[in-house]
PDB file of N, CA and C in Angstrom:
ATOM      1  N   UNK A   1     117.927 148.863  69.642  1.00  0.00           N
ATOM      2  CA  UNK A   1     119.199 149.552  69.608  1.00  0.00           C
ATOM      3  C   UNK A   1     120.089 148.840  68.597  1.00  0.00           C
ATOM      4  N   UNK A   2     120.891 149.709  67.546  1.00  0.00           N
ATOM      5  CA  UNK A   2     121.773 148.926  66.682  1.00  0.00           C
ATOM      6  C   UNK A   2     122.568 148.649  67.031  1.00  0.00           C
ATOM      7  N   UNK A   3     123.612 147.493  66.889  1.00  0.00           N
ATOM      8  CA  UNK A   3     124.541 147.121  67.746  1.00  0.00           C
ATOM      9  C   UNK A   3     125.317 146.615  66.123  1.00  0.00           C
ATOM     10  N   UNK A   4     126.722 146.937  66.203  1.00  0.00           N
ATOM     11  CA  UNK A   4     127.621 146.195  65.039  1.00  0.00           C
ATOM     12  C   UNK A   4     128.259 145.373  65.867  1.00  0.00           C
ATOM     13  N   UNK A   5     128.296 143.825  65.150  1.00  0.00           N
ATOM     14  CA  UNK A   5     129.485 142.742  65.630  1.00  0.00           C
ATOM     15  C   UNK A   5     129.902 142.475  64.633  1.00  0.00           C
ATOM     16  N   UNK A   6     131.567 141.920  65.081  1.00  0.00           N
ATOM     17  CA  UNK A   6     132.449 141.380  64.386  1.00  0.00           C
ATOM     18  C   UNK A   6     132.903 140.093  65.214  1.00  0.00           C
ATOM     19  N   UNK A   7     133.213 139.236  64.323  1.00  0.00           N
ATOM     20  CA  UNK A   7     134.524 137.957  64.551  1.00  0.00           C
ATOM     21  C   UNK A   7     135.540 138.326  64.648  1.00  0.00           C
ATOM     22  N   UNK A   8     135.814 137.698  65.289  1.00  0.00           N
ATOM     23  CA  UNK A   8     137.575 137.767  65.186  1.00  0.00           C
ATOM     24  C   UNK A   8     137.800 136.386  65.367  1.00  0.00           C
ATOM     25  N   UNK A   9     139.174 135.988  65.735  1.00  0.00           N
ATOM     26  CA  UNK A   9     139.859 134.528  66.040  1.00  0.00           C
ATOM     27  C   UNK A   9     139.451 133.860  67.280  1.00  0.00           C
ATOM     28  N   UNK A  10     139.607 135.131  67.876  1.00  0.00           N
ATOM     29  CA  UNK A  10     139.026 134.477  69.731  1.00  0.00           C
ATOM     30  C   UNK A  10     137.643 134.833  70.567  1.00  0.00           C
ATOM     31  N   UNK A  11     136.677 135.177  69.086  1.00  0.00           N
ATOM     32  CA  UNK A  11     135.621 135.755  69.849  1.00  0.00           C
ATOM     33  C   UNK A  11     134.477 136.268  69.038  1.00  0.00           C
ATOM     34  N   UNK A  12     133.586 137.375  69.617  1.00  0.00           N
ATOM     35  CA  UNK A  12     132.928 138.057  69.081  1.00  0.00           C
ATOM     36  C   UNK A  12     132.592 139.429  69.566  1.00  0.00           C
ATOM     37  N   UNK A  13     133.153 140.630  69.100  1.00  0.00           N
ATOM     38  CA  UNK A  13     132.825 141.839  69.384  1.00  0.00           C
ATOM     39  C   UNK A  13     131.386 142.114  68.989  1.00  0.00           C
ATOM     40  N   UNK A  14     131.043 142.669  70.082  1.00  0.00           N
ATOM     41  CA  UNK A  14     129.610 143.479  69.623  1.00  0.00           C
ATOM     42  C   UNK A  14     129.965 145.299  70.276  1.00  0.00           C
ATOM     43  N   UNK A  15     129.344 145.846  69.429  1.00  0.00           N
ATOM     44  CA  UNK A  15     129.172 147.272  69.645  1.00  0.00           C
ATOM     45  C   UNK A  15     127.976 147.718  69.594  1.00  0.00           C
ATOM     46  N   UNK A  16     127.571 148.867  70.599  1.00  0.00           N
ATOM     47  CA  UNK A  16     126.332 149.479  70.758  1.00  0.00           C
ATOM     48  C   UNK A  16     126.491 150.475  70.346  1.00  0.00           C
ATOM     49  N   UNK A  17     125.747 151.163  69.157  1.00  0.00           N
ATOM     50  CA  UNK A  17     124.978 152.090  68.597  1.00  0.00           C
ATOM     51  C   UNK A  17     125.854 153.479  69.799  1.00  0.00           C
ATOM     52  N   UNK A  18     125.207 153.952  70.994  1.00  0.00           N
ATOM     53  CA  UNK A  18     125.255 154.664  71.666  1.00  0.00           C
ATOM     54  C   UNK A  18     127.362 155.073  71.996  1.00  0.00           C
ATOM     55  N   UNK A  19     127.771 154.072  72.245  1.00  0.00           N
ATOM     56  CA  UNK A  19     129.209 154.002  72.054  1.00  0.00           C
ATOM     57  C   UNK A  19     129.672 154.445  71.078  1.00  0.00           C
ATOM     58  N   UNK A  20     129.187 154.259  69.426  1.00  0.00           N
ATOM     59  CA  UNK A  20     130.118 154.640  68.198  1.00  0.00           C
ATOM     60  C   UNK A  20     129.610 156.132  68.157  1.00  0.00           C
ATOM     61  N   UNK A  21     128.073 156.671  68.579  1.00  0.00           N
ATOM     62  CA  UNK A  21     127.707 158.323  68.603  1.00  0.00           C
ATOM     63  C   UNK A  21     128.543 158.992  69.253  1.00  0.00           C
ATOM     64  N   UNK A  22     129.026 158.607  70.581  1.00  0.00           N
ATOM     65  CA  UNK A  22     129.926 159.166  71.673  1.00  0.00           C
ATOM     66  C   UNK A  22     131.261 159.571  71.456  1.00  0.00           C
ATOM     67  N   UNK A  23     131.836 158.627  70.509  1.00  0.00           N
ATOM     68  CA  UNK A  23     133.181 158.509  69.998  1.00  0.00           C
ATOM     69  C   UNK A  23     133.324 159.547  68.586  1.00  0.00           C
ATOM     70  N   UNK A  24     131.998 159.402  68.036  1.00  0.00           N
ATOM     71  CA  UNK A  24     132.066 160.345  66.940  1.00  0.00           C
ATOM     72  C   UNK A  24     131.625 162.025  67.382  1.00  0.00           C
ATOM     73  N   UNK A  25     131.036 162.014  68.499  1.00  0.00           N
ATOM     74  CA  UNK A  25     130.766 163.175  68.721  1.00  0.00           C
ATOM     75  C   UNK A  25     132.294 163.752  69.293  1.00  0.00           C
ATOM     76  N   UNK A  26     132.897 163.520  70.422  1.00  0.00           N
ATOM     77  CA  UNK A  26     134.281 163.618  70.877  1.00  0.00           C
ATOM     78  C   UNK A  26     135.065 163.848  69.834  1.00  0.00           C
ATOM     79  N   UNK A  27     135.278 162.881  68.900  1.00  0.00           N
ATOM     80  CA  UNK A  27     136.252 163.199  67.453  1.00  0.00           C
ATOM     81  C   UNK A  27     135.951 165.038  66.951  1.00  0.00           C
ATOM     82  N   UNK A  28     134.620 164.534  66.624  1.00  0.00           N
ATOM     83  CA  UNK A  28     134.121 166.086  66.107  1.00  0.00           C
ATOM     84  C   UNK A  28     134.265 167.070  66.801  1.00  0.00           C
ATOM     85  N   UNK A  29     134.162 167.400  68.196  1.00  0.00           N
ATOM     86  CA  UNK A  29     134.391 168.168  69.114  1.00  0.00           C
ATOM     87  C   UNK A  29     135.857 168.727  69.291  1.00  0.00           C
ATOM     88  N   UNK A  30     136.871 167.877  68.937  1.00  0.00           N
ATOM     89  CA  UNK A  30     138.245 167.786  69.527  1.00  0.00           C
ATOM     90  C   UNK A  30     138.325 169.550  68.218  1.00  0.00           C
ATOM     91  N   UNK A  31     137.805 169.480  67.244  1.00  0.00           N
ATOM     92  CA  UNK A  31     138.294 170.078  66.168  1.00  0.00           C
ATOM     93  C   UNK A  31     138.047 171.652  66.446  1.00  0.00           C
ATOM     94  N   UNK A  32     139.228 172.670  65.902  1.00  0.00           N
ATOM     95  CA  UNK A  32     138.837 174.083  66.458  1.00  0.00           C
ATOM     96  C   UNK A  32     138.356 174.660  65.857  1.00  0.00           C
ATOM     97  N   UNK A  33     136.815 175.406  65.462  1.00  0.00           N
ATOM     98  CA  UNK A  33     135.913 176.062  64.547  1.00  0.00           C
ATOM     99  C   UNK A  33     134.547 174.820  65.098  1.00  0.00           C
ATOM    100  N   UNK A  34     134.135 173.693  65.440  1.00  0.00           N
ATOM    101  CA  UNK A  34     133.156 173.291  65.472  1.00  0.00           C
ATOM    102  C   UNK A  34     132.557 174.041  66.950  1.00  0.00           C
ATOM    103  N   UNK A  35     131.758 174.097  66.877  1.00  0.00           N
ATOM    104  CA  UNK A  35     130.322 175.001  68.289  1.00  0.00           C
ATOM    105  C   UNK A  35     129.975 173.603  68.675  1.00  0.00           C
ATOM    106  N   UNK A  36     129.107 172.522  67.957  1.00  0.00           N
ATOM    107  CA  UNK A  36     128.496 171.500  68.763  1.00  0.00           C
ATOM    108  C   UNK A  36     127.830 170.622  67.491  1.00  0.00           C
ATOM    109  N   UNK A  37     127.622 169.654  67.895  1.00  0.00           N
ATOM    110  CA  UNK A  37     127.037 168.601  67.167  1.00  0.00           C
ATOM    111  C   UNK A  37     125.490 168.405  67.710  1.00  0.00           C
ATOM    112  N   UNK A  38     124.584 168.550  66.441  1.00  0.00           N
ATOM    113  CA  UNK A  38     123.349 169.159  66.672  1.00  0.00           C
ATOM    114  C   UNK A  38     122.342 168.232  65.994  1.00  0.00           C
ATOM    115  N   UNK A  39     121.480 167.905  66.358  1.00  0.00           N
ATOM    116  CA  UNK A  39     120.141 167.328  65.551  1.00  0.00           C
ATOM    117  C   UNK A  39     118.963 168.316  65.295  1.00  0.00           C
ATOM    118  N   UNK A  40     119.441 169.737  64.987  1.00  0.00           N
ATOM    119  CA  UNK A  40     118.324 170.433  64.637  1.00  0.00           C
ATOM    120  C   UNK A  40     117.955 170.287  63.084  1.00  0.00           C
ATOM    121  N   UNK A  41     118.418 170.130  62.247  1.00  0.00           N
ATOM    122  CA  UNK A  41     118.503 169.322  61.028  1.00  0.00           C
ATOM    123  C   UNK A  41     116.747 168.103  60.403  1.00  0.00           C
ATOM    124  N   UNK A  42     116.692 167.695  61.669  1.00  0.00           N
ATOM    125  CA  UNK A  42     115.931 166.437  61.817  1.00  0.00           C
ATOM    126  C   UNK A  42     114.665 167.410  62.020  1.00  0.00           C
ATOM    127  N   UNK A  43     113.809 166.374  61.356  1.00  0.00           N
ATOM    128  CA  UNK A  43     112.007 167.150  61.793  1.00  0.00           C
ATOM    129  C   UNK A  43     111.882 167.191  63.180  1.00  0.00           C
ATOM    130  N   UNK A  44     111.067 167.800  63.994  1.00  0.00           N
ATOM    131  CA  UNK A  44     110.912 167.628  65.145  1.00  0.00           C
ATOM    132  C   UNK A  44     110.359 166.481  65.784  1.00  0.00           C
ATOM    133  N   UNK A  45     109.486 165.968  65.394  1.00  0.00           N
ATOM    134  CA  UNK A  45     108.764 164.350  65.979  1.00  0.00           C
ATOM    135  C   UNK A  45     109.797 163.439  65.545  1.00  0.00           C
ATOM    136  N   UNK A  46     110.985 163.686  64.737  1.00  0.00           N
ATOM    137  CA  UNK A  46     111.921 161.891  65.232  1.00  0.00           C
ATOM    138  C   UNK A  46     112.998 162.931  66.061  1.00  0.00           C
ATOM    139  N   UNK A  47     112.721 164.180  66.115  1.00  0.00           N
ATOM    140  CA  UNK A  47     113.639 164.795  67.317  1.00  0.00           C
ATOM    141  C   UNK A  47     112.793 164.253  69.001  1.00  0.00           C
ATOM    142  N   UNK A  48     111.595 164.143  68.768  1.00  0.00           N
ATOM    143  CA  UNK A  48     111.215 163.736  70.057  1.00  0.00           C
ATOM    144  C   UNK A  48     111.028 162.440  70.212  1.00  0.00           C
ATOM    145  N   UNK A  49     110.954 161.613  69.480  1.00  0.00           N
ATOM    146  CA  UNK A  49     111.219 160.055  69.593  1.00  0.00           C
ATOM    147  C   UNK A  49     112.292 159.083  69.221  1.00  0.00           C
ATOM    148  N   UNK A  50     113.372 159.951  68.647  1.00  0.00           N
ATOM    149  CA  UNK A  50     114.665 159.624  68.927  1.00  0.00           C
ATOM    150  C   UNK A  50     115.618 160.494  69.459  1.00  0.00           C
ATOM    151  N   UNK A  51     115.733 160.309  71.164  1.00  0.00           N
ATOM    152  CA  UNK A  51     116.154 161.488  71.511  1.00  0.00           C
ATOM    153  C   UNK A  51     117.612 160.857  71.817  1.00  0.00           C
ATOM    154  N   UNK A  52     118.153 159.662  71.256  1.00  0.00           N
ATOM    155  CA  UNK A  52     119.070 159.430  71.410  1.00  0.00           C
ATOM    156  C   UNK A  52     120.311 159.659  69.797  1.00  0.00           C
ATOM    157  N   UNK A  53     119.662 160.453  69.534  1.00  0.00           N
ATOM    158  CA  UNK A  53     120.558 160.796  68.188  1.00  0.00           C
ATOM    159  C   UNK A  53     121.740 161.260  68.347  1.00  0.00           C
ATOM    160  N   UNK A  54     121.702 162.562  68.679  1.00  0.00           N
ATOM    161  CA  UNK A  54     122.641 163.943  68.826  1.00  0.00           C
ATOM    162  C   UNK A  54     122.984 164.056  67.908  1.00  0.00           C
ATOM    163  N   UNK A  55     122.550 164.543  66.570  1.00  0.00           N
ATOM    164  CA  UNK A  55     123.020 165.093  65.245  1.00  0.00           C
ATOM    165  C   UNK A  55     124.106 163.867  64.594  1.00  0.00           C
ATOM    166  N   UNK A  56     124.030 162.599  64.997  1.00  0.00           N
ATOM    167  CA  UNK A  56     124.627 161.634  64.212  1.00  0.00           C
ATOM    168  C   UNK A  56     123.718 160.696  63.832  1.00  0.00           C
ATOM    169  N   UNK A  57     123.938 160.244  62.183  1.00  0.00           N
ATOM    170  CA  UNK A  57     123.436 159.166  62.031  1.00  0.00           C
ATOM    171  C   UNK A  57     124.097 157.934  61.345  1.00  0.00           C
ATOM    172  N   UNK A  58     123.955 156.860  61.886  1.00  0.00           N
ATOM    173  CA  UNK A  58     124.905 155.533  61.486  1.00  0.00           C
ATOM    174  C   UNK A  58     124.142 154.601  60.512  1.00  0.00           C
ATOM    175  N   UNK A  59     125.003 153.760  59.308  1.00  0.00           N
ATOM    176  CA  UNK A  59     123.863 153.406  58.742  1.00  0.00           C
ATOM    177  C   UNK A  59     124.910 151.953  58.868  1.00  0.00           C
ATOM    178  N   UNK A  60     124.722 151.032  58.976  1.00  0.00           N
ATOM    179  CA  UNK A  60     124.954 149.691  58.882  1.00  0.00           C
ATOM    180  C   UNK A  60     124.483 149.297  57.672  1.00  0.00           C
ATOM    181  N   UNK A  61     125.351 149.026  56.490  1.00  0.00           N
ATOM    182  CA  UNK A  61     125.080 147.967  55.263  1.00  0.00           C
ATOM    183  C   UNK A  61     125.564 146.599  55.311  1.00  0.00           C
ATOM    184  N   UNK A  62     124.661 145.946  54.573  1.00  0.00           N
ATOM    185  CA  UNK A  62     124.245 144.388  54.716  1.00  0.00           C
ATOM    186  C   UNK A  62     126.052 144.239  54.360  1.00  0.00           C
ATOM    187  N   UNK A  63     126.982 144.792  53.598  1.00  0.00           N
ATOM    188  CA  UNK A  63     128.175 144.390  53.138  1.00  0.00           C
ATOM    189  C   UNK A  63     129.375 144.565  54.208  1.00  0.00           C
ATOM    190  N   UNK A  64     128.709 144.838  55.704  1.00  0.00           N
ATOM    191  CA  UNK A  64     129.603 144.978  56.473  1.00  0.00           C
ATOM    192  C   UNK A  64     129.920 146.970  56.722  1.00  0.00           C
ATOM    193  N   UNK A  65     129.841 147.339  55.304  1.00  0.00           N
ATOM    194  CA  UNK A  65     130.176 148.567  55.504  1.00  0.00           C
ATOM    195  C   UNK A  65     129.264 149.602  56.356  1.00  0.00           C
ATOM    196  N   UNK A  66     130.152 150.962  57.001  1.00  0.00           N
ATOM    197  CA  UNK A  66     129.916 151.604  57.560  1.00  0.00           C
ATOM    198  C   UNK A  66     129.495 153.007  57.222  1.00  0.00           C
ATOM    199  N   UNK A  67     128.106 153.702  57.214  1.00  0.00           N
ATOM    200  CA  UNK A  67     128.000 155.304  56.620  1.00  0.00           C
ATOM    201  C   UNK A  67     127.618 156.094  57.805  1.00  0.00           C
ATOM    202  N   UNK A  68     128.466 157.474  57.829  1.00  0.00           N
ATOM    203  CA  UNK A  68     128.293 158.071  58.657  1.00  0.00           C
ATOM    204  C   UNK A  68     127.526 159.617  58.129  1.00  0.00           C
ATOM    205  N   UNK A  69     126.670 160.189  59.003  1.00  0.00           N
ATOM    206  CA  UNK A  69     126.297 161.507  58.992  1.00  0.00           C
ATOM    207  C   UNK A  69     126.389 161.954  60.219  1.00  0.00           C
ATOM    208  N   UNK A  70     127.052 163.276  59.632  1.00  0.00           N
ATOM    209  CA  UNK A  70     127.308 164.391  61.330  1.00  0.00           C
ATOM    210  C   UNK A  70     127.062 165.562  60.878  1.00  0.00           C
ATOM    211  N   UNK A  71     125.927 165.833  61.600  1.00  0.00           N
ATOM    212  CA  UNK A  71     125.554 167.612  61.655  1.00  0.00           C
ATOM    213  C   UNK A  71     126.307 168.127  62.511  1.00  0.00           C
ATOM    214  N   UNK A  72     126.832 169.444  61.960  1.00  0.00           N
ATOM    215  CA  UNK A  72     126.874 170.203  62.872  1.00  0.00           C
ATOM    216  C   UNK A  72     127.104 171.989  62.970  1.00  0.00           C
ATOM    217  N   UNK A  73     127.007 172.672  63.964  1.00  0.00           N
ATOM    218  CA  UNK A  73     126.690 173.916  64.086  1.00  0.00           C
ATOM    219  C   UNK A  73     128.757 174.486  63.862  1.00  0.00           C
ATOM    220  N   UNK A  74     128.847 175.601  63.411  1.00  0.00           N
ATOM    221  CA  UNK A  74     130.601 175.736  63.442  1.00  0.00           C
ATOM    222  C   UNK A  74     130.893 177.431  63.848  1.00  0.00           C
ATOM    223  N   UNK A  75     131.346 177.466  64.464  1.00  0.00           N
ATOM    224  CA  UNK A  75     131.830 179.377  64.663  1.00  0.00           C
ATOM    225  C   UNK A  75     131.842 179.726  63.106  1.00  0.00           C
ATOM    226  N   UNK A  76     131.968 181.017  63.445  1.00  0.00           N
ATOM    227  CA  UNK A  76     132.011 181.921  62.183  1.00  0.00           C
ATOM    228  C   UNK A  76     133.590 182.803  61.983  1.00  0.00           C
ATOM    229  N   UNK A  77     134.008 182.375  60.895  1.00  0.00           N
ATOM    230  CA  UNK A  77     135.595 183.109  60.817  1.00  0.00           C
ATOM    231  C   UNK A  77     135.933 181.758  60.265  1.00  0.00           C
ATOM    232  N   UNK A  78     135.894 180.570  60.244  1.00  0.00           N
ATOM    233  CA  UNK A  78     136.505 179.592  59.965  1.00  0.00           C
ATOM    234  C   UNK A  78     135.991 178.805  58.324  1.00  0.00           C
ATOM    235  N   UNK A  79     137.060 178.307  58.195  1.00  0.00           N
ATOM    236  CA  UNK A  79     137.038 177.870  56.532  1.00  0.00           C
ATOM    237  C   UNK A  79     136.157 176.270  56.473  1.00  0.00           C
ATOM    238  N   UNK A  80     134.900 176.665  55.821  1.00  0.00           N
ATOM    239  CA  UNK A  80     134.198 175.155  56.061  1.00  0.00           C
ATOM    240  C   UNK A  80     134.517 173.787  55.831  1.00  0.00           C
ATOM    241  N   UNK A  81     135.218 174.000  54.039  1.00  0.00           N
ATOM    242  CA  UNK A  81     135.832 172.231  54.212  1.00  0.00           C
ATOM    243  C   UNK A  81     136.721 172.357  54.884  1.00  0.00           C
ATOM    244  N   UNK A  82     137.640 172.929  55.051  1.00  0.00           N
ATOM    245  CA  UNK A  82     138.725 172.879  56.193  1.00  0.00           C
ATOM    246  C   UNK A  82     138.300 171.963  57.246  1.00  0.00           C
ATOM    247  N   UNK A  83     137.339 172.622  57.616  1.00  0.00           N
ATOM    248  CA  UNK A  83     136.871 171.708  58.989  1.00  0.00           C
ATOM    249  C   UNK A  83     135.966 170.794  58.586  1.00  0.00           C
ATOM    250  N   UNK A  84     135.339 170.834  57.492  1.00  0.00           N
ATOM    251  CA  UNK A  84     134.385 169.629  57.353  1.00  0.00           C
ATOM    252  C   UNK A  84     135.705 167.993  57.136  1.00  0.00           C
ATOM    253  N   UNK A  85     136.706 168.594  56.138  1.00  0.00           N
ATOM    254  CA  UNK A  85     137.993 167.265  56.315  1.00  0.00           C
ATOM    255  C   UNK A  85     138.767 167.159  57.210  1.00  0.00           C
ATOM    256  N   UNK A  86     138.984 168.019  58.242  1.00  0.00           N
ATOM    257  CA  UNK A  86     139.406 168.032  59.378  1.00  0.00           C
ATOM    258  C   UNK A  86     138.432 166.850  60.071  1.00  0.00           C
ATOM    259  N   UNK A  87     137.593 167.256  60.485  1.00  0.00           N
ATOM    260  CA  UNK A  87     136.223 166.742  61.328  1.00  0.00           C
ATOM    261  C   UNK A  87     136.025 165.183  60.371  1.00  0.00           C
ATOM    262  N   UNK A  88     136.364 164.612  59.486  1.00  0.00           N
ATOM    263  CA  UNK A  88     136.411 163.704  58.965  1.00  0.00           C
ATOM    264  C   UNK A  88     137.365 163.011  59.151  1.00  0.00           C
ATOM    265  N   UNK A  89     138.600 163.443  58.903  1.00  0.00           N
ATOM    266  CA  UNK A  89     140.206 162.865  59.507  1.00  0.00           C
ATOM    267  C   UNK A  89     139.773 162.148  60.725  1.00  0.00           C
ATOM    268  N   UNK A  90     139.280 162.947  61.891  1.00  0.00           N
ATOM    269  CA  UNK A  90     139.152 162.802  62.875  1.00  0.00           C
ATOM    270  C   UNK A  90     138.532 161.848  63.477  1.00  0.00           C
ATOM    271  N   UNK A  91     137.561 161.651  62.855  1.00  0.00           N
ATOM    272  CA  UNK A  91     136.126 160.569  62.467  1.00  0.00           C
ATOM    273  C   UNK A  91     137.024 159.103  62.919  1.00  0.00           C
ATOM    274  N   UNK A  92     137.735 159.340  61.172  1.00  0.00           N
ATOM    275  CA  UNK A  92     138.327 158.095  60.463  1.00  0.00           C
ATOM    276  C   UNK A  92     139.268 157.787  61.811  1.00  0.00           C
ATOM    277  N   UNK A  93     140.138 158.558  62.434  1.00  0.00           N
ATOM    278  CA  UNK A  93     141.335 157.952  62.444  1.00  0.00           C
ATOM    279  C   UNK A  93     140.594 157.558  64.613  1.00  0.00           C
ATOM    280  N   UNK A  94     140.039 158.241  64.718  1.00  0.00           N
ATOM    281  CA  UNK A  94     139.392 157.910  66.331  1.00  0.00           C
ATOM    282  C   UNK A  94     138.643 156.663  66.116  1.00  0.00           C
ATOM    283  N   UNK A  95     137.692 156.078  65.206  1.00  0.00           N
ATOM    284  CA  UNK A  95     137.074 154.712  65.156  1.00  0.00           C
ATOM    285  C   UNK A  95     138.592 154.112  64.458  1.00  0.00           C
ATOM    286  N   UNK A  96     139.235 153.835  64.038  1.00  0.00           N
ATOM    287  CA  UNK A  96     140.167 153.032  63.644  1.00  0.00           C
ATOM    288  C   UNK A  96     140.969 152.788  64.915  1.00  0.00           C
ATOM    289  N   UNK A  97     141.488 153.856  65.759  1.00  0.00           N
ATOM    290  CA  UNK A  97     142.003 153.148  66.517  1.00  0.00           C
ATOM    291  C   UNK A  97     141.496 152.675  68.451  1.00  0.00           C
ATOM    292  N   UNK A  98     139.973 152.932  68.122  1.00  0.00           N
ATOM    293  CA  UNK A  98     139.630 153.080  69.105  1.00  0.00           C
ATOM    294  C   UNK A  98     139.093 151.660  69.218  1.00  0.00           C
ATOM    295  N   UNK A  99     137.758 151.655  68.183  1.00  0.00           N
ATOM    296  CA  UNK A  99     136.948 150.455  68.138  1.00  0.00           C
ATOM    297  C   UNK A  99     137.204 149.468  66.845  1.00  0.00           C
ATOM    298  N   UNK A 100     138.589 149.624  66.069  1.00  0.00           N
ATOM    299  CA  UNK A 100     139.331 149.320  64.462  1.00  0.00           C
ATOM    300  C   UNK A 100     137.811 148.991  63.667  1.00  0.00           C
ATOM    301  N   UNK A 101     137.080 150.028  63.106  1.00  0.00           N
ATOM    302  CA  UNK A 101     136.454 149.976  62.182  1.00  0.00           C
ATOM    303  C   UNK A 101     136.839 150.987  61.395  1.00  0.00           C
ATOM    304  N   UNK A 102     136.654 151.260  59.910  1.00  0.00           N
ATOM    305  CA  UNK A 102     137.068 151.648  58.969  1.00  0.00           C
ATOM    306  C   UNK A 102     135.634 152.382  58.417  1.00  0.00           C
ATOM    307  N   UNK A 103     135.089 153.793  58.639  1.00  0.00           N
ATOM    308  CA  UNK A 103     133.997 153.280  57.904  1.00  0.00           C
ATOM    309  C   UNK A 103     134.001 154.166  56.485  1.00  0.00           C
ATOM    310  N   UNK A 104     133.016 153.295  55.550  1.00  0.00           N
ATOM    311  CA  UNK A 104     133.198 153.883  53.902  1.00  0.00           C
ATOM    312  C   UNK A 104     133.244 154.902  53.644  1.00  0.00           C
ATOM    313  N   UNK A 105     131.901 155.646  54.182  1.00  0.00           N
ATOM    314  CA  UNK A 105     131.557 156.993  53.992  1.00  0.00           C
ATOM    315  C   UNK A 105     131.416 157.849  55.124  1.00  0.00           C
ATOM    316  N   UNK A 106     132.009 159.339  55.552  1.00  0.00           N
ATOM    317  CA  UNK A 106     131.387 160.149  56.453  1.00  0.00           C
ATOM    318  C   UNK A 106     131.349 161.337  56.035  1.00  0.00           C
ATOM    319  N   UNK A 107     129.895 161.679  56.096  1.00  0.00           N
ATOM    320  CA  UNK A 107     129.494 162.913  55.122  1.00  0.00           C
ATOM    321  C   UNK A 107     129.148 164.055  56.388  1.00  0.00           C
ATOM    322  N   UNK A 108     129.677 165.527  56.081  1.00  0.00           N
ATOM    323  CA  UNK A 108     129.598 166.207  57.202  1.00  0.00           C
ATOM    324  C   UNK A 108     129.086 167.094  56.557  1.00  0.00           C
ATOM    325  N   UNK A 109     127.801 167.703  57.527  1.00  0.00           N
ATOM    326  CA  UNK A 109     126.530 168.597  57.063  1.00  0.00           C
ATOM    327  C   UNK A 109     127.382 169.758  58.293  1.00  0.00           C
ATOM    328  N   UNK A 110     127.187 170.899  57.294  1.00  0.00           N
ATOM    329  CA  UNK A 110     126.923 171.922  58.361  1.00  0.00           C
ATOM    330  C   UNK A 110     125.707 172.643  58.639  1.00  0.00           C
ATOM    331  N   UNK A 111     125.201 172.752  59.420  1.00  0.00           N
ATOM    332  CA  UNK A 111     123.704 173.176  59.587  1.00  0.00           C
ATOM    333  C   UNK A 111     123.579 174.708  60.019  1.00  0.00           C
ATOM    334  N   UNK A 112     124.590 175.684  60.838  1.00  0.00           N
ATOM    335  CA  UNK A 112     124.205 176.560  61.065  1.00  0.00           C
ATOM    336  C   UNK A 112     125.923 177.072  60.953  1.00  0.00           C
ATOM    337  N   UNK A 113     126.243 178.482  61.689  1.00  0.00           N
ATOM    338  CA  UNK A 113     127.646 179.087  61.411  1.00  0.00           C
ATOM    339  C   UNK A 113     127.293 180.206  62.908  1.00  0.00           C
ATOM    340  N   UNK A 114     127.557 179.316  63.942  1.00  0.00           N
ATOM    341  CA  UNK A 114     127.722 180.681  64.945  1.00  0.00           C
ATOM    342  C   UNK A 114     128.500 182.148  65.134  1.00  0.00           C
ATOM    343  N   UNK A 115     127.841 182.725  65.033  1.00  0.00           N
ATOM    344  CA  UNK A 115     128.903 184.258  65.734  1.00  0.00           C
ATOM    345  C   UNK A 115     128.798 184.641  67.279  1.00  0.00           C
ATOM    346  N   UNK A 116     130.126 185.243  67.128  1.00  0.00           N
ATOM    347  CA  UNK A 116     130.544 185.550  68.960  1.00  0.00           C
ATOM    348  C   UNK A 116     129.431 186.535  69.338  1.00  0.00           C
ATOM    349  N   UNK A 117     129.188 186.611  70.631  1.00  0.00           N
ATOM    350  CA  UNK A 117     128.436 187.772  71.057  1.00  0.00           C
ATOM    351  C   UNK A 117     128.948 189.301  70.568  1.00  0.00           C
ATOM    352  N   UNK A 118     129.902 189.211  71.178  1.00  0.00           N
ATOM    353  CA  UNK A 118     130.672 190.359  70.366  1.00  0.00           C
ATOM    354  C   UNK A 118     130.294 191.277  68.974  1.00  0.00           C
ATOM    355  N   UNK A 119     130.424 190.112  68.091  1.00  0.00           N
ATOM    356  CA  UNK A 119     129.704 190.139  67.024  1.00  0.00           C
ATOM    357  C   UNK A 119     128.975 190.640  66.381  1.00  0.00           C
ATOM    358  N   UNK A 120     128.107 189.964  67.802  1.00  0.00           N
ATOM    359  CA  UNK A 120     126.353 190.362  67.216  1.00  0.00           C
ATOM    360  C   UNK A 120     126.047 191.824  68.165  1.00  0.00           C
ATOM    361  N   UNK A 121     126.348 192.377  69.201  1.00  0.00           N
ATOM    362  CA  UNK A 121     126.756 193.293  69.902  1.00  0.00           C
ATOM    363  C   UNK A 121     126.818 194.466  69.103  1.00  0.00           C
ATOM    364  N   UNK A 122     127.682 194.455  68.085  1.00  0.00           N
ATOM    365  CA  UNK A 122     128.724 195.234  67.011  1.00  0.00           C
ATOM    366  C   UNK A 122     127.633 195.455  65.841  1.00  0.00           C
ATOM    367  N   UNK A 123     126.608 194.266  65.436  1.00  0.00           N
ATOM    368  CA  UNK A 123     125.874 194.741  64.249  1.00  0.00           C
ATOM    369  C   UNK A 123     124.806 195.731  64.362  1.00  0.00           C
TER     370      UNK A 123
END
């Protein structure tokens, strides 16, 4: 399991892998146009042997820095970067003040574009 630590003055933080997915999935969720955060993206065999993904992936560089990837599925009617920098804002500013990491990059995949039943009803 990846775990990020930091120093500080009085100590040593460690973080688990499973904690920073949770926090990034919630961020992403909070936003209005996203459906769900998805690992259909991924081949199926590291879908079945990493079933602890959920459409995020974290990359830890040797320089301290932080890269993020988030798939995800989004309703239909809604403006994509809109929500892809929305869903990034969100990222940034929930790990800054949650767990104060900063991270470099977070790149947001959209993988699919849901429609309402309704919708599909209608076609």
């Amino acid at each position: 399991m990846a775990t990020k630590s930091q120093a500080t003055n009085n100590g040593k933080i460690t973080l688990n892998r499973k904690i920073l997915v949770s926090i990034i999935n919630l961020a992403a969720k909070e936003i209005n146009g996203v459906e769900s955060v998805t690992n259909s993206a991924r081949p199926w065999y590291k879908r079945v042997f990493n079933r602890y993904d959920d459409g995020v992936k974290i990359v830890f560089e040797k320089n301290g820095a932080l890269t993020i990837d988030v798939y995800l599925n989004i309703y239909a009617g809604y403006n994509v970067p809109d929500i892809a920098y929305r869903v990034q804002e969100n990222i940034r500013n929930s790990l800054a003040t949650m767990v104060a990491l900063k991270p470099l990059k977070i790149n947001i995949h959209i993988i699919n574009v849901e429609c309402d039943k309704e919708v599909e009803e209608n076609a």
